[in-house]
Protein backbone atom coordinates (compact mmCIF):
# COMPACT_ATOMS: atom_id res chain seq x y z
CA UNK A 1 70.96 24.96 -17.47
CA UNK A 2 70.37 24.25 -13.51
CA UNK A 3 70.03 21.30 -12.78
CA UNK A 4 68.57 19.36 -9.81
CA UNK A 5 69.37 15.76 -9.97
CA UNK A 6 67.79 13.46 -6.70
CA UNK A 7 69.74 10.01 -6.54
CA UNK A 8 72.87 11.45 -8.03
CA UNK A 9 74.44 8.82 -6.24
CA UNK A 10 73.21 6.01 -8.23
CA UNK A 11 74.82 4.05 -11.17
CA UNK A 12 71.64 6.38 -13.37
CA UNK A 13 71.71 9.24 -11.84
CA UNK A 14 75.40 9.50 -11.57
CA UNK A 15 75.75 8.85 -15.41
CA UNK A 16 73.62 11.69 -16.22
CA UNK A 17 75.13 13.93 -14.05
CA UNK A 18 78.43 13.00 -16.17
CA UNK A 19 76.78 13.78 -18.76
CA UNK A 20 74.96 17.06 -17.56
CA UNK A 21 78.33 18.22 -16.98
CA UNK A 22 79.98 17.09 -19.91
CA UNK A 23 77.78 19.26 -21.64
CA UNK A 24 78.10 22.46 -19.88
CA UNK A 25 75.78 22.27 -17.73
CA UNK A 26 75.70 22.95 -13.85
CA UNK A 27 74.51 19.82 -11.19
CA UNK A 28 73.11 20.21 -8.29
CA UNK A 29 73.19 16.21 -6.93
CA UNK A 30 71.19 14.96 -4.06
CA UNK A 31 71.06 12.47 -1.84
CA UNK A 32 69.92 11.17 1.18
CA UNK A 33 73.12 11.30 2.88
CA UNK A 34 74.41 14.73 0.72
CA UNK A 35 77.10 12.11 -0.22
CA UNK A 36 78.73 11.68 -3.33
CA UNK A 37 82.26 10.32 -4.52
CA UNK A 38 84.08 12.00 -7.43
CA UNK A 39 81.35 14.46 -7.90
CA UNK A 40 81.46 17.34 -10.26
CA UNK A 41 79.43 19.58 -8.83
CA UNK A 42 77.21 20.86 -5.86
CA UNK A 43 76.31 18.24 -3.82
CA UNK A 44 74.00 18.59 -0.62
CA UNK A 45 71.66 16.03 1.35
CA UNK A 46 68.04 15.89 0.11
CA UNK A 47 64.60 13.66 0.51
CA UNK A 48 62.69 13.59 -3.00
CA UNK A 49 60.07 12.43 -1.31
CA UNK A 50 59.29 15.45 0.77
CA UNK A 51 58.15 18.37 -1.27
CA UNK A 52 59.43 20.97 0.91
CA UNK A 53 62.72 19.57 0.71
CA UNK A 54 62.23 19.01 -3.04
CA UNK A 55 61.00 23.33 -3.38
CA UNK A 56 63.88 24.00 -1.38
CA UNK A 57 66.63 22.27 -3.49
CA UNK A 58 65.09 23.05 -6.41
CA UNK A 59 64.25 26.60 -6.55
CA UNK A 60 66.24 28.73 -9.07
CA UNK A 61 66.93 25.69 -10.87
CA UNK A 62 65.55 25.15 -15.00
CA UNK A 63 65.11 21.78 -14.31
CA UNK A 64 64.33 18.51 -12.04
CA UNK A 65 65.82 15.14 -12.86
CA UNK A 66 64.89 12.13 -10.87
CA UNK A 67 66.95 8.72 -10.82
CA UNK A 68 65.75 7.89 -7.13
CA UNK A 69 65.36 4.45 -6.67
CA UNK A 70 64.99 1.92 -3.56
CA UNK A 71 68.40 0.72 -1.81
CA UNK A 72 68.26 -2.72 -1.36
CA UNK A 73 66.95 -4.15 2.17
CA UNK A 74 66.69 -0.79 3.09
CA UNK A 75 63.70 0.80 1.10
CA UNK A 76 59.99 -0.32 0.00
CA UNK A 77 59.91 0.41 -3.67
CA UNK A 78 55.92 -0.25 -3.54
CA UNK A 79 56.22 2.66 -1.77
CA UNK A 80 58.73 4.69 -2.70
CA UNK A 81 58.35 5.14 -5.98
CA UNK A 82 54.20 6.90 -5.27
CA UNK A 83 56.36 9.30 -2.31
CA UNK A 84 58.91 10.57 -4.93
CA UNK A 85 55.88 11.26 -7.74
CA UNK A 86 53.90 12.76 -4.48
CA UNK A 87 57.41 14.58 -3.72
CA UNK A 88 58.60 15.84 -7.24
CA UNK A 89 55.35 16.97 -8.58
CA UNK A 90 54.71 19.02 -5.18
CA UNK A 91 58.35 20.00 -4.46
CA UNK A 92 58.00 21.53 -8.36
CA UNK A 93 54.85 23.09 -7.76
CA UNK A 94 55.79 25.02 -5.21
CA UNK A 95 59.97 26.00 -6.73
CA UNK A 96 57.93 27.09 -9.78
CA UNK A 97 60.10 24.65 -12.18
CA UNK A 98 58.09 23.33 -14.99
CA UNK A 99 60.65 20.91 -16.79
CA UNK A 100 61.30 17.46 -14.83
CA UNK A 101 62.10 13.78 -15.66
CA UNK A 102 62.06 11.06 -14.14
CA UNK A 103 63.69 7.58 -14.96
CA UNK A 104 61.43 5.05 -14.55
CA UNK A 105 61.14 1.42 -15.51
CA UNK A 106 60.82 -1.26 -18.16
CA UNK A 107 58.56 -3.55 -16.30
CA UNK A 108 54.90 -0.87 -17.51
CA UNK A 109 56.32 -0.91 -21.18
CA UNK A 110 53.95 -3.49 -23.83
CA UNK A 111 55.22 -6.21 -25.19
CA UNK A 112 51.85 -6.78 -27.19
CA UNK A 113 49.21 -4.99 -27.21
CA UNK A 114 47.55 -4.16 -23.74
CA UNK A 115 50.35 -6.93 -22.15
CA UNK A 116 52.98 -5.22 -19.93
CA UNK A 117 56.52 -6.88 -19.66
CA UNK A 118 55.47 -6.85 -16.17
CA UNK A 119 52.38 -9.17 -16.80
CA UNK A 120 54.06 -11.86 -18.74
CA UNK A 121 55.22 -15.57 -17.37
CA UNK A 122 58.82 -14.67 -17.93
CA UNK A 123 59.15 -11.43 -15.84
CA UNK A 124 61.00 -12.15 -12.00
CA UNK A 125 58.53 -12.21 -9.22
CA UNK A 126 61.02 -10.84 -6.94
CA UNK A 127 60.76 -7.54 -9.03
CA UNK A 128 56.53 -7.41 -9.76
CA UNK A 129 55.57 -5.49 -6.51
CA UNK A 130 58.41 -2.48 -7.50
CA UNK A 131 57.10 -2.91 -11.18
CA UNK A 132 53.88 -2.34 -10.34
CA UNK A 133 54.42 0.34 -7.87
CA UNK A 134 55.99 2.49 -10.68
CA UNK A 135 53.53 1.86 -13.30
CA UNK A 136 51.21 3.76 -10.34
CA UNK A 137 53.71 6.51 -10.29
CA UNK A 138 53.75 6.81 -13.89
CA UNK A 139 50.09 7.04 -13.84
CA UNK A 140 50.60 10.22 -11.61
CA UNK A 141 52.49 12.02 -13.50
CA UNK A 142 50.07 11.14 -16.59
CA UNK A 143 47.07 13.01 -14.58
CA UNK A 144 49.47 16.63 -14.30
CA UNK A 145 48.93 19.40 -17.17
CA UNK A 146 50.74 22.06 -15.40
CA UNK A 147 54.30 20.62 -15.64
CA UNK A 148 56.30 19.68 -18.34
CA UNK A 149 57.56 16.31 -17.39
CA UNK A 150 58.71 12.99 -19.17
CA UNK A 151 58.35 9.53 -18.02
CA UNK A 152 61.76 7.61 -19.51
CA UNK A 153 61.83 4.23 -19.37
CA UNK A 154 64.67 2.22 -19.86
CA UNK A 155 65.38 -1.68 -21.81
CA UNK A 156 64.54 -4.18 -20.11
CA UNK A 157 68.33 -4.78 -19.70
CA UNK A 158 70.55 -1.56 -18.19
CA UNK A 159 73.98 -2.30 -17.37
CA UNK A 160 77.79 -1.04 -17.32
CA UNK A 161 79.05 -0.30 -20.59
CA UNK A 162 80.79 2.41 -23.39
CA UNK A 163 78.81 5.25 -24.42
CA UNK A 164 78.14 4.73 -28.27
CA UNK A 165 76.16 7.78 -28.35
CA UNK A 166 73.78 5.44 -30.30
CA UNK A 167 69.89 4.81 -28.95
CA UNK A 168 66.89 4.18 -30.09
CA UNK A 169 63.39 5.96 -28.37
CA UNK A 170 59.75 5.02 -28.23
CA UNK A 171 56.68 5.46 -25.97
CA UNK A 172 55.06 2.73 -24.54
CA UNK A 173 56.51 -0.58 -26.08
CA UNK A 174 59.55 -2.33 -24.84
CA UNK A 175 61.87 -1.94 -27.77
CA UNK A 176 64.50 -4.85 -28.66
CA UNK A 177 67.04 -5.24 -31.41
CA UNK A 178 67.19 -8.10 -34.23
CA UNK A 179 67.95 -10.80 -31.76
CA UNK A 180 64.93 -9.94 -29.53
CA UNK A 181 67.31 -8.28 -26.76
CA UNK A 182 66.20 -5.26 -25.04
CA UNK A 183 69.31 -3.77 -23.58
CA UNK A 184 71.44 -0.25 -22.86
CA UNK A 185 74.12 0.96 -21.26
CA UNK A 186 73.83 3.18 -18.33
CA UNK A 187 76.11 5.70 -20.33
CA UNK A 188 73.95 5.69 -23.33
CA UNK A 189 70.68 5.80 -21.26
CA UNK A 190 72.20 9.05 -19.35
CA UNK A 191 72.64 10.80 -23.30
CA UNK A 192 68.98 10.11 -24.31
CA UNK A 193 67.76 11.62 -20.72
CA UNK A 194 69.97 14.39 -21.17
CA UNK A 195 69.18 14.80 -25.24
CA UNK A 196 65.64 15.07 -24.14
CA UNK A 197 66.35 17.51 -21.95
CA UNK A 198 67.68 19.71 -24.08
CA UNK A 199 65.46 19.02 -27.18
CA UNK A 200 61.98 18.70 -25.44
CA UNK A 201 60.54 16.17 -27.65
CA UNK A 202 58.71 14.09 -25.43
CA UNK A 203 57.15 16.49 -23.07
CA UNK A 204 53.75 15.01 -21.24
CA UNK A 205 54.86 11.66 -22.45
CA UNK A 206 56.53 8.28 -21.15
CA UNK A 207 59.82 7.67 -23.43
CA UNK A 208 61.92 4.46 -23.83
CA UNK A 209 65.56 3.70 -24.78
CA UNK A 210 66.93 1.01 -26.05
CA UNK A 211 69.37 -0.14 -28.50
């Protein structure tokens, strides 16, 4: 496939577009700056935010991935997260390119029923407001029919490591392992995006990895 990947430049969005590539398939990455060390494949500057730019970029591609996320003490995530839904489902619209995804985060996922890890004691203030601001995004993309997109969230945990080629999915409940820990590597999370990609099994839905 074509692929569009905004945030290519990130420690997410660079992982999967390793792993696009390892798989044979052809990146286009984006960022603000069109900046991008050690990248294997087309790289040009980009605001996912802007659905003109996003059409532009996009058009003649199969399919939209989104790892955009704020850069610290430079970006509002409570609002940058609602401009890159507003962005990505017009940009799409308007490039005619059904299929996108877009990583999301942990912090809208249940840890009981109707409780959200973003609701409980335990979960870092410093981190609500972005939380919050993408369980509105995810919202968005819940209320669009005409695109085939997919919400994936990751553990709670995401961090440097080996790809085991080993995950488990779900929908909307923070997953954990036998000790209660709900972790992945960035590696591993970039294989389930990229699985889903090319299997299509969560289409319309939010996703989660975890180990």
């Amino acid at each position: 496939m074509n692929v569009v990947v905004f945030g290519a430049s990130g420690n997410i969005g660079r992982e999967i577009s390793r792993e696009l590539v390892s798989r044979g398939h052809r990146v286009t990455g984006v960022t603000r700056g069109g900046e991008i060390q050690d990248f294997d494949g087309t790289v040009q500057p980009g605001n996912a935010t802007d659905p003109d730019q996003v059409a532009h970029i996009s058009r003649n591609h199969d399919a939209i991935i989104s790892a955009v996320g704020p850069r610290h003490g430079v970006d509002d995530g409570t609002t940058l997260f609602i401009d890159v839904a507003l962005g990505l489902i017009g940009g799409a619209r308007l490039a005619h390119v059904q299929r996108v995804i877009v990583v999301g985060g942990a912090g809208s996922l249940e840890v009981a029923p109707g409780v959200r890890l973003v609701d409980t004691p335990e979960f870092p203030e410093a981190w609500k407001q972005d939380a919050l601001a993408q369980a509105t995004s995810l919202e968005m993309y819940r209320g669009v029919d005409d695109l085939e997109w997919t919400y994936v969230s990751p553990a709670a945990i995401i961090e440097s490591g080996d790809r085991s080629g080993h995950y488990r999915t779900g929908r909307d409940q923070l997953l954990v392992d036998e000790d209660g820990q709900s972790r992945i590597t960035y590696a591993d999370f970039a294989s389930a995006v990229v699985d889903e990609l090319e299997r299509g099994t969560s289409i319309r839905h939010r996703m989660s990895v975890a180990y």
